[in-house]
Protein backbone atom coordinates (compact mmCIF):
# COMPACT_ATOMS: atom_id res chain seq x y z
CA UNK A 1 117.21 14.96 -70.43
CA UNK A 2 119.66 13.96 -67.93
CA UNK A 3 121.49 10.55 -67.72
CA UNK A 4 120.77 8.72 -64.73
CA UNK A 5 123.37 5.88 -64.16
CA UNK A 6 124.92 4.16 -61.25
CA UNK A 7 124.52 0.96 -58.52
CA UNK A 8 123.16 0.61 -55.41
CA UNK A 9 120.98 -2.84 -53.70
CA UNK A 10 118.46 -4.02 -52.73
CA UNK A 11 117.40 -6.08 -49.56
CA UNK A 12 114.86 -8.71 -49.84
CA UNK A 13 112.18 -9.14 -47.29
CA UNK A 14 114.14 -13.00 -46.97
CA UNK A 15 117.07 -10.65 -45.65
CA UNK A 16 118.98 -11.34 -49.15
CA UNK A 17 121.01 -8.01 -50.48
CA UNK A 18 121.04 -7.89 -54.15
CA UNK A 19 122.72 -5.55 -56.69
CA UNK A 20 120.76 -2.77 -58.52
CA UNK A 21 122.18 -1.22 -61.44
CA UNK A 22 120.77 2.10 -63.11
CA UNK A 23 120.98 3.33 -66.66
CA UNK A 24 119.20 5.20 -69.27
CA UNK A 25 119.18 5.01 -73.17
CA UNK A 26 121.48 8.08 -73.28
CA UNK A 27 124.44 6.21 -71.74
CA UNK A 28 124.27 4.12 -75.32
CA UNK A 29 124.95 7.12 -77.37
CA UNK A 30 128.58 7.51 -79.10
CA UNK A 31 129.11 3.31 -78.09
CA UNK A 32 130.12 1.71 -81.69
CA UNK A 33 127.75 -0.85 -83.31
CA UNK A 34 128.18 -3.50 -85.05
CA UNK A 35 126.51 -2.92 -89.34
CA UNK A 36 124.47 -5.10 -90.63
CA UNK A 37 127.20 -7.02 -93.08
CA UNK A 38 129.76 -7.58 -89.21
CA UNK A 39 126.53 -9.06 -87.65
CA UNK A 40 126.01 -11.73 -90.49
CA UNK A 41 129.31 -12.47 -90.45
CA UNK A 42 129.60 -13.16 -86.88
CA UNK A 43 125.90 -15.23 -87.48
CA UNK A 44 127.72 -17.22 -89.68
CA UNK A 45 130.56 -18.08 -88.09
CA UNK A 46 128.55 -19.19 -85.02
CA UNK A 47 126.37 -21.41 -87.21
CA UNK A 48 129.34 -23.31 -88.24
CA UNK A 49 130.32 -23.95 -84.99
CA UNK A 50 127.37 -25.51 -84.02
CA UNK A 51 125.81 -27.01 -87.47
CA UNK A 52 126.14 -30.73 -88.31
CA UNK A 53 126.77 -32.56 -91.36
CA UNK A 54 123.85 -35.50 -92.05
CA UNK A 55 126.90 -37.56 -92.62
CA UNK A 56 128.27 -36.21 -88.83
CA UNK A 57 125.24 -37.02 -87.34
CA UNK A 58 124.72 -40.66 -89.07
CA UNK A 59 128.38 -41.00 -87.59
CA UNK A 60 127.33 -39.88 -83.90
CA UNK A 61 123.78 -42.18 -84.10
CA UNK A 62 126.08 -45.27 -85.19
CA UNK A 63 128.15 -44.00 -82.01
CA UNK A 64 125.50 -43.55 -79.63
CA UNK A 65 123.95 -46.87 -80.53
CA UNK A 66 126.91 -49.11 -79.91
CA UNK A 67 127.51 -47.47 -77.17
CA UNK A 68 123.92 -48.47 -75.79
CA UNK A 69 124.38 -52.17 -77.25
CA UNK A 70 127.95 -52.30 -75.23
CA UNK A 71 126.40 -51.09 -71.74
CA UNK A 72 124.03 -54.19 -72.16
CA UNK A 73 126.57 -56.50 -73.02
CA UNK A 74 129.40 -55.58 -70.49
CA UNK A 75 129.37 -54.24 -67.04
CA UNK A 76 131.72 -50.59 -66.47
CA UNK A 77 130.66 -48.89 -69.66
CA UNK A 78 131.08 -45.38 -69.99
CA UNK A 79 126.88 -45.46 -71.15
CA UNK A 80 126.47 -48.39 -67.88
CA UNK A 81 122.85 -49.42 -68.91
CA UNK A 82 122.00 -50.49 -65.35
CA UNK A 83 119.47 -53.00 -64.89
CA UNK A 84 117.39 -51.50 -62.20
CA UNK A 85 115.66 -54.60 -60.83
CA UNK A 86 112.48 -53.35 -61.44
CA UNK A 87 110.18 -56.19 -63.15
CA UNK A 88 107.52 -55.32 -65.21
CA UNK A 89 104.70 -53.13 -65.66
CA UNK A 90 102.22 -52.19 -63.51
CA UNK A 91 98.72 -52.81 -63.91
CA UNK A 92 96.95 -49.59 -62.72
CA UNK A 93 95.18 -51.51 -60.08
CA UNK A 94 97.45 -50.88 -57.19
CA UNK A 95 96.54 -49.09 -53.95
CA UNK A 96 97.91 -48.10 -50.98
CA UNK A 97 99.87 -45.62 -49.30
CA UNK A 98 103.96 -45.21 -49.78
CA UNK A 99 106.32 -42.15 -49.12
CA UNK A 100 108.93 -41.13 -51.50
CA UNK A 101 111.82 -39.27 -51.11
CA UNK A 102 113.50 -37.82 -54.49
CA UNK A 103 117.06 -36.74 -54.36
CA UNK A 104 117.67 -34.53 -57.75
CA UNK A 105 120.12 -31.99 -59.13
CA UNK A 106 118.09 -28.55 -57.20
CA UNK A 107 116.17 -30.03 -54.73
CA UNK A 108 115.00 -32.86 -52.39
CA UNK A 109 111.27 -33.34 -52.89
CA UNK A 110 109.26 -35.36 -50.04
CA UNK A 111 105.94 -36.89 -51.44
CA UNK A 112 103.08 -39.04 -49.43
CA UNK A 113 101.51 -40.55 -52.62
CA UNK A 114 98.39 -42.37 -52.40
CA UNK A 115 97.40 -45.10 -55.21
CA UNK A 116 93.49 -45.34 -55.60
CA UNK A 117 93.51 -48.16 -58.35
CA UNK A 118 91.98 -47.29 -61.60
CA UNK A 119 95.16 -45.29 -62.57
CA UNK A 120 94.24 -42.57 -60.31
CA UNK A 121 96.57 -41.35 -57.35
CA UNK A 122 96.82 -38.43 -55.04
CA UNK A 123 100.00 -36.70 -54.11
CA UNK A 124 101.01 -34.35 -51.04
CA UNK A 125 104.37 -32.90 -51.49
CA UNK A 126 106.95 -30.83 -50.15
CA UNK A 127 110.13 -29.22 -51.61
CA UNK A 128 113.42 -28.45 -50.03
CA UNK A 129 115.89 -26.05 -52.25
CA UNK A 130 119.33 -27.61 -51.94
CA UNK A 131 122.35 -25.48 -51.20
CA UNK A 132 125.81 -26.03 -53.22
CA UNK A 133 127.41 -26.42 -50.14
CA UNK A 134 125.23 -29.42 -48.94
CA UNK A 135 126.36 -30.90 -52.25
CA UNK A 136 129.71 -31.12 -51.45
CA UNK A 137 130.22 -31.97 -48.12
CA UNK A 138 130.50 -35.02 -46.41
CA UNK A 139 127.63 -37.63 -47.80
CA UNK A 140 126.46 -38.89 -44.70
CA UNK A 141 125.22 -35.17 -43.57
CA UNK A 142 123.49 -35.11 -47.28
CA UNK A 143 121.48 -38.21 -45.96
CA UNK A 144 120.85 -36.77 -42.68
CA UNK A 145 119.53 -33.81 -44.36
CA UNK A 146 116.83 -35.92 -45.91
CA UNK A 147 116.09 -37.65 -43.02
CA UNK A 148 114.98 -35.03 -41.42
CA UNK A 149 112.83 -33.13 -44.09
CA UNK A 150 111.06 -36.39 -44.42
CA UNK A 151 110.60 -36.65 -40.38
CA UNK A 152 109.30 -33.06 -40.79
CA UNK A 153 107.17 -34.18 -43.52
CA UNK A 154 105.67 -37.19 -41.80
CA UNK A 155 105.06 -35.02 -38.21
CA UNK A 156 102.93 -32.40 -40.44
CA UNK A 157 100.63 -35.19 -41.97
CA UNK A 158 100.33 -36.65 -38.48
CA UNK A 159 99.18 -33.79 -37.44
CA UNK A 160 96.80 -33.20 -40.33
CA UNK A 161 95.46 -36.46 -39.81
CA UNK A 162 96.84 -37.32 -43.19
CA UNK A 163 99.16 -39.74 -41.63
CA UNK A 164 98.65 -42.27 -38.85
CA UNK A 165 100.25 -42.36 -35.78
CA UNK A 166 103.10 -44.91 -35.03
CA UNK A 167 103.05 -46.66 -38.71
CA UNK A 168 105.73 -47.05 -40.64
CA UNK A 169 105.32 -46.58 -44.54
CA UNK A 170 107.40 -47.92 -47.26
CA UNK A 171 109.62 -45.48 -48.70
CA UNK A 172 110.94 -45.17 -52.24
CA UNK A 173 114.14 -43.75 -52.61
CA UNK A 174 114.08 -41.55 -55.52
CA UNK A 175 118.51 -41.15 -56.45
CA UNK A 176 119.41 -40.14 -59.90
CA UNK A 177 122.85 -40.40 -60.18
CA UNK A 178 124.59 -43.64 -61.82
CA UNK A 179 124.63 -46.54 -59.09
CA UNK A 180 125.04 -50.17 -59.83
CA UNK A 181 122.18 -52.98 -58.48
CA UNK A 182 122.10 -56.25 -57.74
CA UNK A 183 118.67 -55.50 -56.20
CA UNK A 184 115.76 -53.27 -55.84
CA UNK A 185 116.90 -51.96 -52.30
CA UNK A 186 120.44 -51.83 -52.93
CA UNK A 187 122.62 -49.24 -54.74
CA UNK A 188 126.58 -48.61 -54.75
CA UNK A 189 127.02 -45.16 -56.21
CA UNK A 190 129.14 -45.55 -59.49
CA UNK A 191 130.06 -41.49 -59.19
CA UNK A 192 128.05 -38.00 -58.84
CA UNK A 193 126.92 -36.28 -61.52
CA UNK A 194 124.85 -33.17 -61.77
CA UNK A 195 127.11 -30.89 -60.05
CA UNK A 196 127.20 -33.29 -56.58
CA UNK A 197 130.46 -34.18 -54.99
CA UNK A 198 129.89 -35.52 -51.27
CA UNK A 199 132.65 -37.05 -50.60
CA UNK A 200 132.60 -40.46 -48.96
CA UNK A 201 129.72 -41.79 -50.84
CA UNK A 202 131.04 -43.27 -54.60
CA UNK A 203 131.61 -46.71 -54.12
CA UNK A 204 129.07 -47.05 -50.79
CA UNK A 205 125.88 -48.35 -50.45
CA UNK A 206 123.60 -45.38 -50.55
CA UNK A 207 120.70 -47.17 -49.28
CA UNK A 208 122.51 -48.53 -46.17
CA UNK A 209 123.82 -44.84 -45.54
CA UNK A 210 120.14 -43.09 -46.05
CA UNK A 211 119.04 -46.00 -43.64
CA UNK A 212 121.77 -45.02 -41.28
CA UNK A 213 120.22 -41.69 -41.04
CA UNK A 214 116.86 -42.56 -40.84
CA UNK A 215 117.50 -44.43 -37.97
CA UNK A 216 119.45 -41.78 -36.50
CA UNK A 217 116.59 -39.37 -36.50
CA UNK A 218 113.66 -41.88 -35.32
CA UNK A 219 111.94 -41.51 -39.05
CA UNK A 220 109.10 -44.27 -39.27
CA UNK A 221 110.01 -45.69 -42.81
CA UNK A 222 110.94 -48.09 -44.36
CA UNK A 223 113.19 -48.22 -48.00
CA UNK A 224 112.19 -51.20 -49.92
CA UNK A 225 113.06 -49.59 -53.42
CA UNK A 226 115.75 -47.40 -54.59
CA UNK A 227 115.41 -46.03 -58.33
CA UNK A 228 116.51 -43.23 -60.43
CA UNK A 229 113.76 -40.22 -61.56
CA UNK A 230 113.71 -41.87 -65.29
CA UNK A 231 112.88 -45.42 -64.22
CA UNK A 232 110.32 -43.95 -61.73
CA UNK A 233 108.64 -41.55 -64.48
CA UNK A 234 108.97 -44.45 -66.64
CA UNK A 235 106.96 -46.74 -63.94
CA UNK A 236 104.41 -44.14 -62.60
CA UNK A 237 103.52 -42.73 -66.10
CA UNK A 238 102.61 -46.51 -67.49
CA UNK A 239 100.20 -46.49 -64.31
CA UNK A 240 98.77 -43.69 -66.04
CA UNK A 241 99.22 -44.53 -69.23
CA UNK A 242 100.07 -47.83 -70.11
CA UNK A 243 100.74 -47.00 -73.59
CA UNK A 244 103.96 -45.29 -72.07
CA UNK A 245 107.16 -47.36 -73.77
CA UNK A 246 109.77 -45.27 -72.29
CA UNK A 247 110.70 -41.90 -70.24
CA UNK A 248 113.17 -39.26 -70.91
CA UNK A 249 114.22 -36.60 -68.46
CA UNK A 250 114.80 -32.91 -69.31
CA UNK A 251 116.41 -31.39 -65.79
CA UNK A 252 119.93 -30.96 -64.06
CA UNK A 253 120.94 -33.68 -66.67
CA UNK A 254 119.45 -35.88 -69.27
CA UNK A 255 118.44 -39.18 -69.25
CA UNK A 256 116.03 -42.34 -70.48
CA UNK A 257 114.98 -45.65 -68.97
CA UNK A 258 113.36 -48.04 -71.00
CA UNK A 259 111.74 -52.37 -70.26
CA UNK A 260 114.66 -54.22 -71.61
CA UNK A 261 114.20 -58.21 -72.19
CA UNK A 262 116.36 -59.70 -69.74
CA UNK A 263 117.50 -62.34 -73.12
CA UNK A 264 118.91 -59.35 -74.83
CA UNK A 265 120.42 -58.09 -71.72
CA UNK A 266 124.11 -60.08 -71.57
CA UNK A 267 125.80 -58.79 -68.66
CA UNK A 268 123.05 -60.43 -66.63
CA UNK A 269 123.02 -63.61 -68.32
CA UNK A 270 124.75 -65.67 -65.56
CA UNK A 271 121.73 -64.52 -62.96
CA UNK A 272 119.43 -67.15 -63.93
CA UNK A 273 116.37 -65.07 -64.45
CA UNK A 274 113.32 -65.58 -67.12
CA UNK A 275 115.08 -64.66 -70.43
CA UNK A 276 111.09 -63.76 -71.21
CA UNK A 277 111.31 -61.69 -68.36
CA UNK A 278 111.20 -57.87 -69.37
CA UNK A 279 113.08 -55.62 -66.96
CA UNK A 280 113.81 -51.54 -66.59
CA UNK A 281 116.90 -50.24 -67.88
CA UNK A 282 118.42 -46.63 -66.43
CA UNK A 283 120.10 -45.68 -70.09
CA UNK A 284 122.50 -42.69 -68.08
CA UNK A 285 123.08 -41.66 -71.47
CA UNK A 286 124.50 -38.90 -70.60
CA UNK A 287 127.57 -40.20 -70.09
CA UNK A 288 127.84 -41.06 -73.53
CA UNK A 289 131.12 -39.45 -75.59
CA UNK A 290 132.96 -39.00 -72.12
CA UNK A 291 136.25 -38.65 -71.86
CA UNK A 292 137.73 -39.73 -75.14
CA UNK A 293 135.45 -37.16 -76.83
CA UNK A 294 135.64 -38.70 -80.14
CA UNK A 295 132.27 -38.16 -81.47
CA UNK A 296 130.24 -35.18 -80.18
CA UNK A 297 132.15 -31.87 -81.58
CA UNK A 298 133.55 -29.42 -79.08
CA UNK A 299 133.37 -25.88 -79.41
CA UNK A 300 135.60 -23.37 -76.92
CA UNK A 301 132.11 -22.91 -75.23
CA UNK A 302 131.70 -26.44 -74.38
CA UNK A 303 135.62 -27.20 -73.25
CA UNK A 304 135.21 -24.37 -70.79
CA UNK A 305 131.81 -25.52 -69.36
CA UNK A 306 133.44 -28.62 -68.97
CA UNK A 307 136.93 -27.53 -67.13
CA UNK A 308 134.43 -25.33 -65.34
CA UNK A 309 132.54 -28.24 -64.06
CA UNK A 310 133.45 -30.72 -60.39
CA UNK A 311 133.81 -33.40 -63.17
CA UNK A 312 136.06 -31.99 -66.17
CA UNK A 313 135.51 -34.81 -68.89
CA UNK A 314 132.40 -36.14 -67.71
CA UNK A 315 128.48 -36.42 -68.62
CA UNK A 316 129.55 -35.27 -72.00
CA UNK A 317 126.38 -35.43 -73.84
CA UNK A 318 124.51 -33.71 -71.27
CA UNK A 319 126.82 -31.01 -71.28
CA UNK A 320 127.46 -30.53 -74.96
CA UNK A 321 123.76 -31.75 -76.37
CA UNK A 322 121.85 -28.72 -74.65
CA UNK A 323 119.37 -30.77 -73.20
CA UNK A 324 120.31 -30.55 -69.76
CA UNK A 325 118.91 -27.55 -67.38
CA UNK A 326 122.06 -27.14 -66.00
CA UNK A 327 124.76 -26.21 -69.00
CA UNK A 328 121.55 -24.69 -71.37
CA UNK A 329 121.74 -21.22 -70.99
């Protein structure tokens, strides 16, 4: 039998021209391979890379706990604990109709979600892939991006008859990346994570700019919340559920939001609110163990994800804990 081997490509019917690489089972014979005793070896050595002690991990709890306690108790924590201004739970008896416009680490999803009371919704959707290079340029073409999927959104329901004509609809603003509130509708971006980094958009309002660019482009909407995926799964799934006590996100990063008491809660003490009152907290946990690095171990594998990344030293439990889509293999 004759070895086939060699490369050639393949076009997509999108247009796309991928690689194609040929080669049989005979191109393996006379390669070197590793016996049984080298492979358990190398088995071994990898587990002891990435095995932890009980005591290590009683260490790194103890860690990751403080940490937690110190992002309620001070404001420009590494782990920032951000009160989201979101009061509450709901009650499952809520109607009405409200867009929503999620912002995440792949793509921008566009929603139309309808509340029927009951704990029972309805969702329309729509999902636009991001590109790497709309993550890095300038932040107010990001928001002008979104703007117009959700115009294009909102013009196919109309046209559906899903949607009526000259209304405008509250919007929630779905943003998950670290921003700190003084309000619901308010949000000045803290810094990207998940790969993003638009320039001219840490430190600003992202609210203000998404409203610049929904007036730009004539959208009919209005954003009356801004929140982070966690704090919305968190919200929607108690709506469902309300047995739900917190949320944790498995995606581009990792993440949990949690109903904080707003007594235990003393970076907020000076605000005057309810100390009964009970209030969501976006953890951003994975943050936690950034830049000093003193308590999550770091293999070679994990130093070069992280000099690999657009933020060397940052979201270091996301990166190192395997829980995040984006540095899980």
């Amino acid at each position: 039998m004759s070895s086939r081997r060699g490369s050639t490509s393949v076009v997509l019917p999108s247009g796309q021209t991928l690689p194609s690489y040929t080669r049989s089972s005979e191109d393996d014979d006379g390669l070197p391979h590793a016996t049984k005793k080298k492979m358990a070896d190398h088995l071994r050595k990898y587990e002891s890379l990435f095995t932890l002690t009980p005591q290590r991990m009683r260490i790194i709890v103890e860690a990751f706990k403080e940490s937690l306690e110190l992002g309620l108790s001070k404001h420009g924590q590494v782990v920032p604990m951000i009160p989201t201004y979101v009061f509450g739970w709901p009650s499952g008896k809520e109607t009405g109709k409200y867009l929503a416009v999620d912002l995440g680490g792949t793509n921008l999803r566009v929603c139309l979600v309808t509340l029927e009371g009951e704990g029972k919704f309805e969702i329309t959707q729509s999902k636009y892939r991001l590109s790497e290079e709309q993550k890095q340029e300038d932040g107010q073409k990001l928001f002008d991006f979104c703007a117009e999927c959700l115009k294009a959104f909102i013009d196919s329901n109309i046209e559906a008859g899903v949607i009526e004509k000259d209304i405008t609809l509250p919007l929630g603003f779905t943003f998950s990346y670290p921003c700190s509130q003084d309000r619901i509708d308010h949000g000045v971006l803290i810094r990207w994570t998940k790969g993003f980094g638009a320039p001219n958009t840490e430190g600003h309002d992202v609210v203000a700019m998404f409203r610049q660019s929904l007036a730009k482009h004539s959208v009919p909407a209005d954003v009356v919340a801004l929140t982070c995926d966690t704090t919305g799964t968190l919200i929607a799934s108690h709506y469902v559920n309300p047995k739900t006590r917190i949320a944790c996100i498995f995606g581009t990063g990792c993440n949990a939001a949690y109903m904080e008491r707003v007594a235990d809660i003393p970076k907020i003490a000076h605000l005057g609110i309810d100390p009964n009152a009970e209030i969501a907290i976006n953890c951003e946990w994975g943050a936690f163990d950034s830049f000093e690095h003193e308590n999550l171990p770091r293999t070679k594998y994990d130093i070069s994800i992280d000099e690999s990344s657009n933020k060397p030293g940052e979201q270091a439990n996301s990166s190192r804990d395997g829980t995040s889509g984006r540095s899980s293999g």
